[in-house]
C-alpha atoms as a PDB file:
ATOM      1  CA  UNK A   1       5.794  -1.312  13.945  1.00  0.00           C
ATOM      2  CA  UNK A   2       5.395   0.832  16.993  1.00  0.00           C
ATOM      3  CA  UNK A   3       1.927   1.362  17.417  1.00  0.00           C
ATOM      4  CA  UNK A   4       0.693   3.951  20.565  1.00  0.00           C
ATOM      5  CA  UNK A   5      -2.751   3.392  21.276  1.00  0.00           C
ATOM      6  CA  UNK A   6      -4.419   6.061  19.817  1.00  0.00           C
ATOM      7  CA  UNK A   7      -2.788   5.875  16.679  1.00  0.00           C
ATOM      8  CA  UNK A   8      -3.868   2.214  16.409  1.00  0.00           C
ATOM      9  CA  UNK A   9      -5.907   1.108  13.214  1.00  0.00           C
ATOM     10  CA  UNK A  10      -7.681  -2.064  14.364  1.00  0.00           C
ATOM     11  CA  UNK A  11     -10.570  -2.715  11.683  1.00  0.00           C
ATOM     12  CA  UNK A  12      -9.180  -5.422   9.876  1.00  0.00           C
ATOM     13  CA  UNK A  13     -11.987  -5.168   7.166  1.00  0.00           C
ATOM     14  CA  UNK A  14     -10.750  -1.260   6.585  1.00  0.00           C
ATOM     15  CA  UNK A  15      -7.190  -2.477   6.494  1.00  0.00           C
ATOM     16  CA  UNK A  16      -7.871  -4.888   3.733  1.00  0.00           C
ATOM     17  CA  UNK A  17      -9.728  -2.208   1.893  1.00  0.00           C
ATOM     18  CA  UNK A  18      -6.639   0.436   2.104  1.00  0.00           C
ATOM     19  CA  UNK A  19      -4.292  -2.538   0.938  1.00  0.00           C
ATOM     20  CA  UNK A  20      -6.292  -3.789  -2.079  1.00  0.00           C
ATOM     21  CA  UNK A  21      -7.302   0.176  -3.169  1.00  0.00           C
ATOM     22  CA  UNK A  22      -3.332   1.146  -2.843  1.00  0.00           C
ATOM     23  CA  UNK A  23      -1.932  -1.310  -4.739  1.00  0.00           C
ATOM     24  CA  UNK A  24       1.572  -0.586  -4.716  1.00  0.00           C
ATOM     25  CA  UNK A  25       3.865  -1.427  -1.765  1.00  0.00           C
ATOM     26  CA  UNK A  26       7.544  -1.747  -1.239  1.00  0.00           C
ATOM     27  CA  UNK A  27       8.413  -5.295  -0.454  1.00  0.00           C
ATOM     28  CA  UNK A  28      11.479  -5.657   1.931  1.00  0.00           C
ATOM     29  CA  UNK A  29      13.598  -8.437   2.622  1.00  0.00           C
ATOM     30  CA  UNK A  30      15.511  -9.894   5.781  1.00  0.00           C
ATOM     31  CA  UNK A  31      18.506  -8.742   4.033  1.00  0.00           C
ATOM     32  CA  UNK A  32      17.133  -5.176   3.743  1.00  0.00           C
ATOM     33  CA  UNK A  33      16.842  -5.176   0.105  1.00  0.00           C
ATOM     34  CA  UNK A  34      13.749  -3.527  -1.130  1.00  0.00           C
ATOM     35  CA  UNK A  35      11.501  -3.048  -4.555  1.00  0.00           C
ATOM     36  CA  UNK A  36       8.787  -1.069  -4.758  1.00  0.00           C
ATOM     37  CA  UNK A  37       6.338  -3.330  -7.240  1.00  0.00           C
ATOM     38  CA  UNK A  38       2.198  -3.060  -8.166  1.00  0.00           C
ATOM     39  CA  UNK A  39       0.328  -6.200  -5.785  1.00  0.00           C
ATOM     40  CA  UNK A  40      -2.854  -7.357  -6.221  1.00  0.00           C
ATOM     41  CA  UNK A  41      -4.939  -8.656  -3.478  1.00  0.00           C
ATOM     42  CA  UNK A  42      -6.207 -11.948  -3.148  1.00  0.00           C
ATOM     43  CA  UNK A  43      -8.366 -14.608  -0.902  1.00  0.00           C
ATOM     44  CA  UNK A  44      -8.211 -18.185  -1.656  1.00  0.00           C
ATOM     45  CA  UNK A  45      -9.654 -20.885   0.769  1.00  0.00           C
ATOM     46  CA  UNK A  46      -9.446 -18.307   3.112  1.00  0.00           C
ATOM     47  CA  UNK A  47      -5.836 -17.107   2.930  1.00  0.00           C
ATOM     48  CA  UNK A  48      -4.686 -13.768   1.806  1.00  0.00           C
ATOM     49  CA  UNK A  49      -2.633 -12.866  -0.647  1.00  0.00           C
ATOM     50  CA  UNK A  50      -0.542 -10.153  -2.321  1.00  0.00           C
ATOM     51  CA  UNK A  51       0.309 -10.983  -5.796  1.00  0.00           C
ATOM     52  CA  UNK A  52       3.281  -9.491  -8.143  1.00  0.00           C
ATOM     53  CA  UNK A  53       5.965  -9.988 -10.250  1.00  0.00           C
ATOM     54  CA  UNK A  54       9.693  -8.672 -10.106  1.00  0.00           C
ATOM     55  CA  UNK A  55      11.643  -8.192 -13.201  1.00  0.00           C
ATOM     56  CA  UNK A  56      14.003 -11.382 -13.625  1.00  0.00           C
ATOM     57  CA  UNK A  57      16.848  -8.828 -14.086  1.00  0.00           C
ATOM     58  CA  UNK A  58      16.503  -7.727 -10.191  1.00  0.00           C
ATOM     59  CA  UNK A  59      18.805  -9.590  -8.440  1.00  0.00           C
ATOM     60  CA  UNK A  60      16.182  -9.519  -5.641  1.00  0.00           C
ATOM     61  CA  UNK A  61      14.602 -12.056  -7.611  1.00  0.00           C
ATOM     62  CA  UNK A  62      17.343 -14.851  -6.883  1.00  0.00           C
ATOM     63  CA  UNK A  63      16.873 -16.907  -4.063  1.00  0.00           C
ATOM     64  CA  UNK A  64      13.990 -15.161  -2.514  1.00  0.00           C
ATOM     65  CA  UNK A  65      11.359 -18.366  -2.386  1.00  0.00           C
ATOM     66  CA  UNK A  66      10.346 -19.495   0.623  1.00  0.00           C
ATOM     67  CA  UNK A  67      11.717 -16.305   2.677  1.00  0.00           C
ATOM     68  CA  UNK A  68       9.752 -14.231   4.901  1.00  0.00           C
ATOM     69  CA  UNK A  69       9.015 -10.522   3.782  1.00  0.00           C
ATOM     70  CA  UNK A  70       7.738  -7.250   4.961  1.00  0.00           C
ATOM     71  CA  UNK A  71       5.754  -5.390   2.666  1.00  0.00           C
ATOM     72  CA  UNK A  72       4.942  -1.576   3.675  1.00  0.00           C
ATOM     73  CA  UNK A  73       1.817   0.528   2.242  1.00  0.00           C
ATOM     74  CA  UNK A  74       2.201   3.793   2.565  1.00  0.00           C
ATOM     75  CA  UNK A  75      -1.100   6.315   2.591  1.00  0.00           C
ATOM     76  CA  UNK A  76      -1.148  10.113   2.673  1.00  0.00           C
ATOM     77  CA  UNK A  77       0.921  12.164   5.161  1.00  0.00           C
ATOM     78  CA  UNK A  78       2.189  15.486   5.422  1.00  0.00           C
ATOM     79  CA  UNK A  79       4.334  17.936   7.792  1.00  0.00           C
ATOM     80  CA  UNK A  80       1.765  19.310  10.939  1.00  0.00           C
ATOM     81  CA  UNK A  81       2.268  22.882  11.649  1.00  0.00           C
ATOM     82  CA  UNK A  82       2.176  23.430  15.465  1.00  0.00           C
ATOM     83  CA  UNK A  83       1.019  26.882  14.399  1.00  0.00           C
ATOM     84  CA  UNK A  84      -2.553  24.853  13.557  1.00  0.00           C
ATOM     85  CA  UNK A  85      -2.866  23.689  17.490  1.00  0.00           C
ATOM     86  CA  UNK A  86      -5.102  24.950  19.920  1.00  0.00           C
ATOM     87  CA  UNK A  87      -2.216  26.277  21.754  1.00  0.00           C
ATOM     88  CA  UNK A  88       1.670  26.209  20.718  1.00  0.00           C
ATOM     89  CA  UNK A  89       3.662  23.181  20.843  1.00  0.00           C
ATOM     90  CA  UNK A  90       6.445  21.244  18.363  1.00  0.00           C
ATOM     91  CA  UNK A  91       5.938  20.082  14.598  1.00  0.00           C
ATOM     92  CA  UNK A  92       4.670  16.150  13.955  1.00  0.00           C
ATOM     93  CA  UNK A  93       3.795  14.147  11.010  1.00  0.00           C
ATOM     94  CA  UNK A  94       0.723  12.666  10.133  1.00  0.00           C
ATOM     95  CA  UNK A  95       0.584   9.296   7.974  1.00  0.00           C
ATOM     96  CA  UNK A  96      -1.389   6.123   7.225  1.00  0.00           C
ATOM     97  CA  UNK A  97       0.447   3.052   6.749  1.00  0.00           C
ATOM     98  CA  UNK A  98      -0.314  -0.587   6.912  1.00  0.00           C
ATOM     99  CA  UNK A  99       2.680  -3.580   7.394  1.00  0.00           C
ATOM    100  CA  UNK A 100       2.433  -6.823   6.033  1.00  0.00           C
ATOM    101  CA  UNK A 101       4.509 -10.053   6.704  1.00  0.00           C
ATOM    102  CA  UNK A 102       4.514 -13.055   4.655  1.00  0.00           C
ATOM    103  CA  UNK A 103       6.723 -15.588   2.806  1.00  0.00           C
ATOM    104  CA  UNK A 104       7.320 -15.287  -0.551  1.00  0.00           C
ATOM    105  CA  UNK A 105       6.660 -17.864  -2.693  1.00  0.00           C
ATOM    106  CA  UNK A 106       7.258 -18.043  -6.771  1.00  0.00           C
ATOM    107  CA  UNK A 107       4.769 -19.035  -8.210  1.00  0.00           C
ATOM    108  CA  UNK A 108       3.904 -20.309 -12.092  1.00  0.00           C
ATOM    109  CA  UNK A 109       4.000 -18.271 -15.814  1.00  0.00           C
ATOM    110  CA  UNK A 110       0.156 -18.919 -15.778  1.00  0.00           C
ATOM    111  CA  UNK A 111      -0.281 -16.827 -12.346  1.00  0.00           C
ATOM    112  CA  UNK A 112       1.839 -14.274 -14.119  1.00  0.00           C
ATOM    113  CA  UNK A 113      -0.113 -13.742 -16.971  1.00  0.00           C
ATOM    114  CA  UNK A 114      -3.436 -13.825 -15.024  1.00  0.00           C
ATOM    115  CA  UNK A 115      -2.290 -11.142 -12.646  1.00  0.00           C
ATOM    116  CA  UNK A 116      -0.842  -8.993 -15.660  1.00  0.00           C
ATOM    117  CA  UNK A 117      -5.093  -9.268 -17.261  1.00  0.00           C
ATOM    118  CA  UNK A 118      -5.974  -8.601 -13.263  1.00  0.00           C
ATOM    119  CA  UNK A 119      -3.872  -5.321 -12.927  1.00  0.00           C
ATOM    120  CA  UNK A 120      -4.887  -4.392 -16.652  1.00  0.00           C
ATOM    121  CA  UNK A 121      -8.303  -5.039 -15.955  1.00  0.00           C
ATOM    122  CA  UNK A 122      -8.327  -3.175 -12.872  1.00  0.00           C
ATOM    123  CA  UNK A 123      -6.485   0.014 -13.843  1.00  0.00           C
ATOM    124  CA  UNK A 124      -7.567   0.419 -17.885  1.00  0.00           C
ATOM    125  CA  UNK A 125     -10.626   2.334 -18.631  1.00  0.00           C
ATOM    126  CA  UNK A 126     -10.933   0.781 -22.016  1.00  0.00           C
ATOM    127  CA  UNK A 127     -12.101  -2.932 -21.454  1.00  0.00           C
ATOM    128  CA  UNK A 128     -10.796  -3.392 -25.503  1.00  0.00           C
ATOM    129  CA  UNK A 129      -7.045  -2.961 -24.375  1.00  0.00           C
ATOM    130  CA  UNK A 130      -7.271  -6.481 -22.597  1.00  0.00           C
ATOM    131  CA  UNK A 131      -7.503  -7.833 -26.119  1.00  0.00           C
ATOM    132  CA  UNK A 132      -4.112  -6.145 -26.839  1.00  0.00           C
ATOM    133  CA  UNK A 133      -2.061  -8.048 -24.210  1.00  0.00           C
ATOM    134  CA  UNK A 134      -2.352 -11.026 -26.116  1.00  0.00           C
ATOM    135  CA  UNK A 135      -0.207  -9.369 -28.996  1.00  0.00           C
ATOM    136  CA  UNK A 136       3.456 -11.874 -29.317  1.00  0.00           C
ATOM    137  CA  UNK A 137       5.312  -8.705 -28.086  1.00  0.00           C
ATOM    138  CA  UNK A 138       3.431  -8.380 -24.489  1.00  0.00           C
ATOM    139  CA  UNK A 139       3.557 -11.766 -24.491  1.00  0.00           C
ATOM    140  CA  UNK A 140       7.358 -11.600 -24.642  1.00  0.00           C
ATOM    141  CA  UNK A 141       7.729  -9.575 -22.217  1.00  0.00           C
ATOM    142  CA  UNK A 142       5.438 -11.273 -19.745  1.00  0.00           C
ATOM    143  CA  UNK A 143       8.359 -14.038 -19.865  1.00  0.00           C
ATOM    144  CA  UNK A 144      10.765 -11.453 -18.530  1.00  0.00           C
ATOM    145  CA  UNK A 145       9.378 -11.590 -14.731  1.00  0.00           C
ATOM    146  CA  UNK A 146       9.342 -13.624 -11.969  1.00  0.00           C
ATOM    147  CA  UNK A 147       5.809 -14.006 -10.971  1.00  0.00           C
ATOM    148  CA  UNK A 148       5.065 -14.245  -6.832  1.00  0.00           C
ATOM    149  CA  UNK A 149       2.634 -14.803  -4.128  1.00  0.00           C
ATOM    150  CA  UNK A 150       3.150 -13.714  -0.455  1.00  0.00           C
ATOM    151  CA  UNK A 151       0.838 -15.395   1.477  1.00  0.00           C
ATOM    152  CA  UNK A 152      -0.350 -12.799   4.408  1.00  0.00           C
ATOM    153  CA  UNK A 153       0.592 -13.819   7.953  1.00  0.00           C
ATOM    154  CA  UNK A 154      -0.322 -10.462   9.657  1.00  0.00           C
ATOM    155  CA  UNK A 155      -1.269  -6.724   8.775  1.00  0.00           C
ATOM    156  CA  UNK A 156      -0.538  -3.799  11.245  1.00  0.00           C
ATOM    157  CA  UNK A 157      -2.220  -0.727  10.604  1.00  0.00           C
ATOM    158  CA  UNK A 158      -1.413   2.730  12.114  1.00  0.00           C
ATOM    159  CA  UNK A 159      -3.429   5.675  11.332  1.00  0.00           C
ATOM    160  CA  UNK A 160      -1.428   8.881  12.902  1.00  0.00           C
ATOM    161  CA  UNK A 161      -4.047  11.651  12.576  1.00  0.00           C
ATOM    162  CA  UNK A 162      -4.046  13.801  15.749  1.00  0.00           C
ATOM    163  CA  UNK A 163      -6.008  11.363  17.665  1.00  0.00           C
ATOM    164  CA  UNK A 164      -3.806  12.660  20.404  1.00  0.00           C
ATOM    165  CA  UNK A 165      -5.301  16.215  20.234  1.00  0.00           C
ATOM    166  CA  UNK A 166      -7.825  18.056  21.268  1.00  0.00           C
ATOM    167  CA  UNK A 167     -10.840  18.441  18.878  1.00  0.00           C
ATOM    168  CA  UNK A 168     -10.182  21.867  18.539  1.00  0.00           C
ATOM    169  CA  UNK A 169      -6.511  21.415  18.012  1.00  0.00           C
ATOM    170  CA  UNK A 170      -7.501  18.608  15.029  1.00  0.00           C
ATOM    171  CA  UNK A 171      -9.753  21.067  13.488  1.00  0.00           C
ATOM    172  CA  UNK A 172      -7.215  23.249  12.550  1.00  0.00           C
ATOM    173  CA  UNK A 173      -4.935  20.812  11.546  1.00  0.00           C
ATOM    174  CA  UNK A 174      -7.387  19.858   9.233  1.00  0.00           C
ATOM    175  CA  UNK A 175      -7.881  23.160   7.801  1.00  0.00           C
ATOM    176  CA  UNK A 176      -4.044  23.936   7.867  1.00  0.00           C
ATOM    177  CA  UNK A 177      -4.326  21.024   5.800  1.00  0.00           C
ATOM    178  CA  UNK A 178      -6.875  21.836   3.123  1.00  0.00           C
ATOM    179  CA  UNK A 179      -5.714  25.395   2.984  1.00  0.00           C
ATOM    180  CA  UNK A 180      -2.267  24.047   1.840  1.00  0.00           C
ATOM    181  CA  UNK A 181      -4.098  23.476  -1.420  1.00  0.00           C
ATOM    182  CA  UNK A 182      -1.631  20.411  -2.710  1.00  0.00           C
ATOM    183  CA  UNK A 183      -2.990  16.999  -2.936  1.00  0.00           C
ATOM    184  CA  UNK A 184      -1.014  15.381  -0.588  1.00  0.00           C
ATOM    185  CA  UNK A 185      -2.637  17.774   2.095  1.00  0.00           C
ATOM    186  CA  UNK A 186      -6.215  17.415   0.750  1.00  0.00           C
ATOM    187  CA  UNK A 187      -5.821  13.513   1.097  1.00  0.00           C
ATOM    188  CA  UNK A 188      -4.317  13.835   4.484  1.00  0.00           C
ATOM    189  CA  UNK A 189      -7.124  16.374   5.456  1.00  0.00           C
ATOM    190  CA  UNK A 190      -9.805  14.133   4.229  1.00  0.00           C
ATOM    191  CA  UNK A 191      -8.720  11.359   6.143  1.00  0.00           C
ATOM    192  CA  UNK A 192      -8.482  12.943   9.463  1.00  0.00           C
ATOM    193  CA  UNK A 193     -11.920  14.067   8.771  1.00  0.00           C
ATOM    194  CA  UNK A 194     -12.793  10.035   8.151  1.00  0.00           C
ATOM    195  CA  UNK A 195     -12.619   9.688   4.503  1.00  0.00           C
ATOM    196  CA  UNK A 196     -11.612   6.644   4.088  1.00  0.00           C
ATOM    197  CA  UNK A 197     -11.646   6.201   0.224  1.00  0.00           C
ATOM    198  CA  UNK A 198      -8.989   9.054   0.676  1.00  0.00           C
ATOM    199  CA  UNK A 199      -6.554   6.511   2.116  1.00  0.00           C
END
Protein backbone atom coordinates (compact mmCIF):
# COMPACT_ATOMS: atom_id res chain seq x y z
CA UNK A 1 0.00 0.00 0.00
CA UNK A 2 1.40 3.40 -0.74
CA UNK A 3 1.77 5.04 2.37
CA UNK A 4 3.09 9.09 2.33
CA UNK A 5 4.29 9.98 5.56
CA UNK A 6 1.76 11.90 6.96
CA UNK A 7 -0.89 9.70 6.16
CA UNK A 8 0.98 6.89 7.96
CA UNK A 9 -0.90 4.97 10.85
CA UNK A 10 1.94 3.47 12.90
CA UNK A 11 0.32 2.42 16.40
CA UNK A 12 0.17 -1.09 16.01
CA UNK A 13 -1.98 -1.45 19.26
CA UNK A 14 -4.71 1.09 17.45
CA UNK A 15 -4.43 -0.97 14.31
CA UNK A 16 -5.35 -4.13 16.07
CA UNK A 17 -8.19 -2.34 17.73
CA UNK A 18 -9.73 -0.97 14.22
CA UNK A 19 -9.28 -4.65 12.83
CA UNK A 20 -10.93 -6.62 15.67
CA UNK A 21 -13.92 -3.65 16.11
CA UNK A 22 -14.53 -3.83 12.06
CA UNK A 23 -14.89 -7.19 11.64
CA UNK A 24 -15.57 -7.60 8.15
CA UNK A 25 -12.85 -7.46 5.45
CA UNK A 26 -12.56 -8.51 1.89
CA UNK A 27 -10.05 -11.25 1.57
CA UNK A 28 -8.13 -11.23 -1.83
CA UNK A 29 -6.22 -13.75 -3.46
CA UNK A 30 -2.97 -13.90 -5.73
CA UNK A 31 -5.31 -14.70 -8.41
CA UNK A 32 -7.38 -11.55 -7.73
CA UNK A 33 -10.39 -13.30 -6.62
CA UNK A 34 -12.05 -11.69 -3.71
CA UNK A 35 -14.96 -12.38 -0.87
CA UNK A 36 -15.97 -10.09 1.37
CA UNK A 37 -16.59 -12.47 4.72
CA UNK A 38 -17.15 -11.53 8.83
CA UNK A 39 -13.28 -12.35 10.68
CA UNK A 40 -12.74 -12.60 14.04
CA UNK A 41 -9.56 -11.68 15.65
CA UNK A 42 -7.37 -13.83 17.43
CA UNK A 43 -3.86 -14.24 19.49
CA UNK A 44 -2.55 -17.58 20.22
CA UNK A 45 1.07 -18.14 21.57
CA UNK A 46 1.60 -14.92 20.33
CA UNK A 47 0.48 -15.07 16.69
CA UNK A 48 -2.39 -13.25 15.20
CA UNK A 49 -5.10 -14.34 13.63
CA UNK A 50 -8.16 -13.58 11.49
CA UNK A 51 -10.68 -16.25 11.63
CA UNK A 52 -13.71 -17.07 9.04
CA UNK A 53 -15.43 -19.31 7.06
CA UNK A 54 -16.36 -19.23 3.22
CA UNK A 55 -19.37 -20.96 1.97
CA UNK A 56 -18.18 -24.45 0.44
CA UNK A 57 -20.21 -23.42 -2.67
CA UNK A 58 -17.54 -20.47 -3.44
CA UNK A 59 -15.27 -21.76 -5.68
CA UNK A 60 -12.74 -19.54 -3.83
CA UNK A 61 -12.86 -22.14 -1.38
CA UNK A 62 -10.97 -24.84 -3.61
CA UNK A 63 -7.45 -24.96 -3.41
CA UNK A 64 -6.86 -21.93 -1.35
CA UNK A 65 -4.78 -23.72 1.75
CA UNK A 66 -1.56 -22.83 2.25
CA UNK A 67 -1.72 -19.59 -0.15
CA UNK A 68 -0.82 -16.22 0.81
CA UNK A 69 -3.72 -13.55 1.05
CA UNK A 70 -4.41 -9.92 1.36
CA UNK A 71 -7.16 -8.99 3.41
CA UNK A 72 -8.34 -5.15 3.21
CA UNK A 73 -10.40 -3.26 6.11
CA UNK A 74 -11.95 -0.54 5.03
CA UNK A 75 -13.02 2.47 7.68
CA UNK A 76 -15.02 5.62 6.97
CA UNK A 77 -14.25 7.95 4.03
CA UNK A 78 -15.96 10.42 2.11
CA UNK A 79 -15.51 13.00 -0.96
CA UNK A 80 -13.41 16.44 0.50
CA UNK A 81 -14.82 19.56 -0.83
CA UNK A 82 -11.93 21.96 -1.73
CA UNK A 83 -14.60 24.57 -1.05
CA UNK A 84 -13.88 23.52 2.94
CA UNK A 85 -9.94 24.64 2.57
CA UNK A 86 -8.41 27.53 3.90
CA UNK A 87 -7.86 28.71 0.47
CA UNK A 88 -9.03 27.02 -2.99
CA UNK A 89 -7.45 24.04 -4.32
CA UNK A 90 -8.70 20.41 -6.03
CA UNK A 91 -11.16 17.71 -4.46
CA UNK A 92 -9.43 14.55 -2.34
CA UNK A 93 -10.71 11.69 -0.44
CA UNK A 94 -10.37 10.92 2.98
CA UNK A 95 -10.31 7.13 4.26
CA UNK A 96 -9.03 4.73 6.94
CA UNK A 97 -7.91 1.47 5.89
CA UNK A 98 -5.72 -1.20 7.29
CA UNK A 99 -3.94 -4.25 4.91
CA UNK A 100 -3.28 -7.51 6.09
CA UNK A 101 -1.14 -10.40 4.59
CA UNK A 102 -1.21 -13.88 5.64
CA UNK A 103 -1.56 -17.51 4.45
CA UNK A 104 -4.57 -19.13 4.59
CA UNK A 105 -4.89 -22.12 6.21
CA UNK A 106 -8.24 -24.49 6.60
CA UNK A 107 -8.68 -25.30 9.50
CA UNK A 108 -11.14 -28.05 11.46
CA UNK A 109 -15.37 -28.29 11.82
CA UNK A 110 -14.64 -27.70 15.61
CA UNK A 111 -12.89 -24.14 14.83
CA UNK A 112 -15.95 -23.56 12.72
CA UNK A 113 -18.44 -24.01 15.13
CA UNK A 114 -16.48 -22.14 17.87
CA UNK A 115 -16.07 -19.08 15.71
CA UNK A 116 -19.88 -19.27 14.60
CA UNK A 117 -20.69 -19.08 19.07
CA UNK A 118 -17.65 -16.26 18.87
CA UNK A 119 -19.34 -14.03 16.14
CA UNK A 120 -22.86 -14.86 17.78
CA UNK A 121 -21.63 -14.05 21.01
CA UNK A 122 -20.08 -10.97 19.96
CA UNK A 123 -22.79 -9.39 17.81
CA UNK A 124 -26.28 -10.79 19.68
CA UNK A 125 -27.68 -8.72 22.40
CA UNK A 126 -29.63 -11.61 23.77
CA UNK A 127 -27.03 -14.01 25.48
CA UNK A 128 -30.27 -16.80 25.25
CA UNK A 129 -29.89 -16.96 21.33
CA UNK A 130 -26.47 -18.87 21.82
CA UNK A 131 -28.64 -21.68 23.11
CA UNK A 132 -30.46 -21.64 19.71
CA UNK A 133 -27.41 -22.45 17.53
CA UNK A 134 -27.35 -25.76 18.82
CA UNK A 135 -30.84 -26.47 17.11
CA UNK A 136 -30.06 -29.73 14.18
CA UNK A 137 -30.93 -27.06 11.51
CA UNK A 138 -27.95 -24.44 12.42
CA UNK A 139 -26.11 -27.24 12.96
CA UNK A 140 -26.66 -28.27 9.34
CA UNK A 141 -25.78 -25.51 8.03
CA UNK A 142 -22.59 -24.99 9.99
CA UNK A 143 -21.44 -28.14 7.77
CA UNK A 144 -21.95 -26.05 4.66
CA UNK A 145 -18.59 -23.85 5.14
CA UNK A 146 -15.17 -24.11 4.94
CA UNK A 147 -13.82 -22.90 8.16
CA UNK A 148 -10.18 -20.79 7.97
CA UNK A 149 -7.41 -19.19 9.78
CA UNK A 150 -4.99 -16.60 8.23
CA UNK A 151 -2.26 -16.33 10.33
CA UNK A 152 -1.13 -12.40 10.28
CA UNK A 153 2.30 -11.71 8.77
CA UNK A 154 1.96 -7.86 8.60
CA UNK A 155 -0.73 -4.98 8.97
CA UNK A 156 -0.33 -1.57 7.14
CA UNK A 157 -2.40 1.10 8.29
CA UNK A 158 -3.10 4.44 6.50
CA UNK A 159 -5.18 7.03 8.03
CA UNK A 160 -5.80 9.85 5.14
CA UNK A 161 -7.36 12.70 7.17
CA UNK A 162 -5.89 16.05 6.02
CA UNK A 163 -2.79 15.59 7.93
CA UNK A 164 -1.41 17.39 4.95
CA UNK A 165 -3.36 20.63 5.72
CA UNK A 166 -3.28 23.38 7.53
CA UNK A 167 -5.22 23.36 10.88
CA UNK A 168 -7.43 25.79 9.66
CA UNK A 169 -7.95 24.10 6.37
CA UNK A 170 -8.81 20.59 8.54
CA UNK A 171 -11.24 22.47 10.56
CA UNK A 172 -13.44 23.04 7.93
CA UNK A 173 -13.14 19.90 6.46
CA UNK A 174 -14.33 18.66 9.52
CA UNK A 175 -17.28 20.77 9.67
CA UNK A 176 -17.99 20.33 5.84
CA UNK A 177 -18.10 17.00 7.15
CA UNK A 178 -20.55 17.04 10.04
CA UNK A 179 -22.71 19.54 8.27
CA UNK A 180 -23.23 16.87 5.51
CA UNK A 181 -25.47 15.29 8.11
CA UNK A 182 -25.09 11.44 6.65
CA UNK A 183 -23.29 8.93 8.66
CA UNK A 184 -20.63 8.23 6.56
CA UNK A 185 -19.56 12.00 7.03
CA UNK A 186 -20.17 12.06 10.81
CA UNK A 187 -17.78 8.94 11.12
CA UNK A 188 -15.27 10.48 8.85
CA UNK A 189 -15.60 13.84 10.81
CA UNK A 190 -15.16 12.17 14.08
CA UNK A 191 -12.15 10.56 13.15
CA UNK A 192 -10.27 13.46 11.86
CA UNK A 193 -11.15 15.01 15.08
CA UNK A 194 -9.39 11.67 16.84
CA UNK A 195 -12.26 9.50 17.57
CA UNK A 196 -11.03 6.52 17.30
CA UNK A 197 -14.00 4.22 18.30
CA UNK A 198 -15.42 6.01 15.11
CA UNK A 199 -13.04 3.96 12.95
Amino acid sequence: MYIPTAYAWDDAQEIAQFVRRRGFGTVVTRSLEATEVPLLWREEAGRRYLCGHLAKANPMAAGLDGEPVLVLFAGPDGYISPRWYETLDVPTWNYVTVHAHGIFRVSGPADAWQDLVDLVRRHETDARFAALLEEPQVRAQASAVVPFRIEIASLEGKRKLSQNRSEASQAGVREGLRLQGDPPSQLLSAAMSGGRQSI
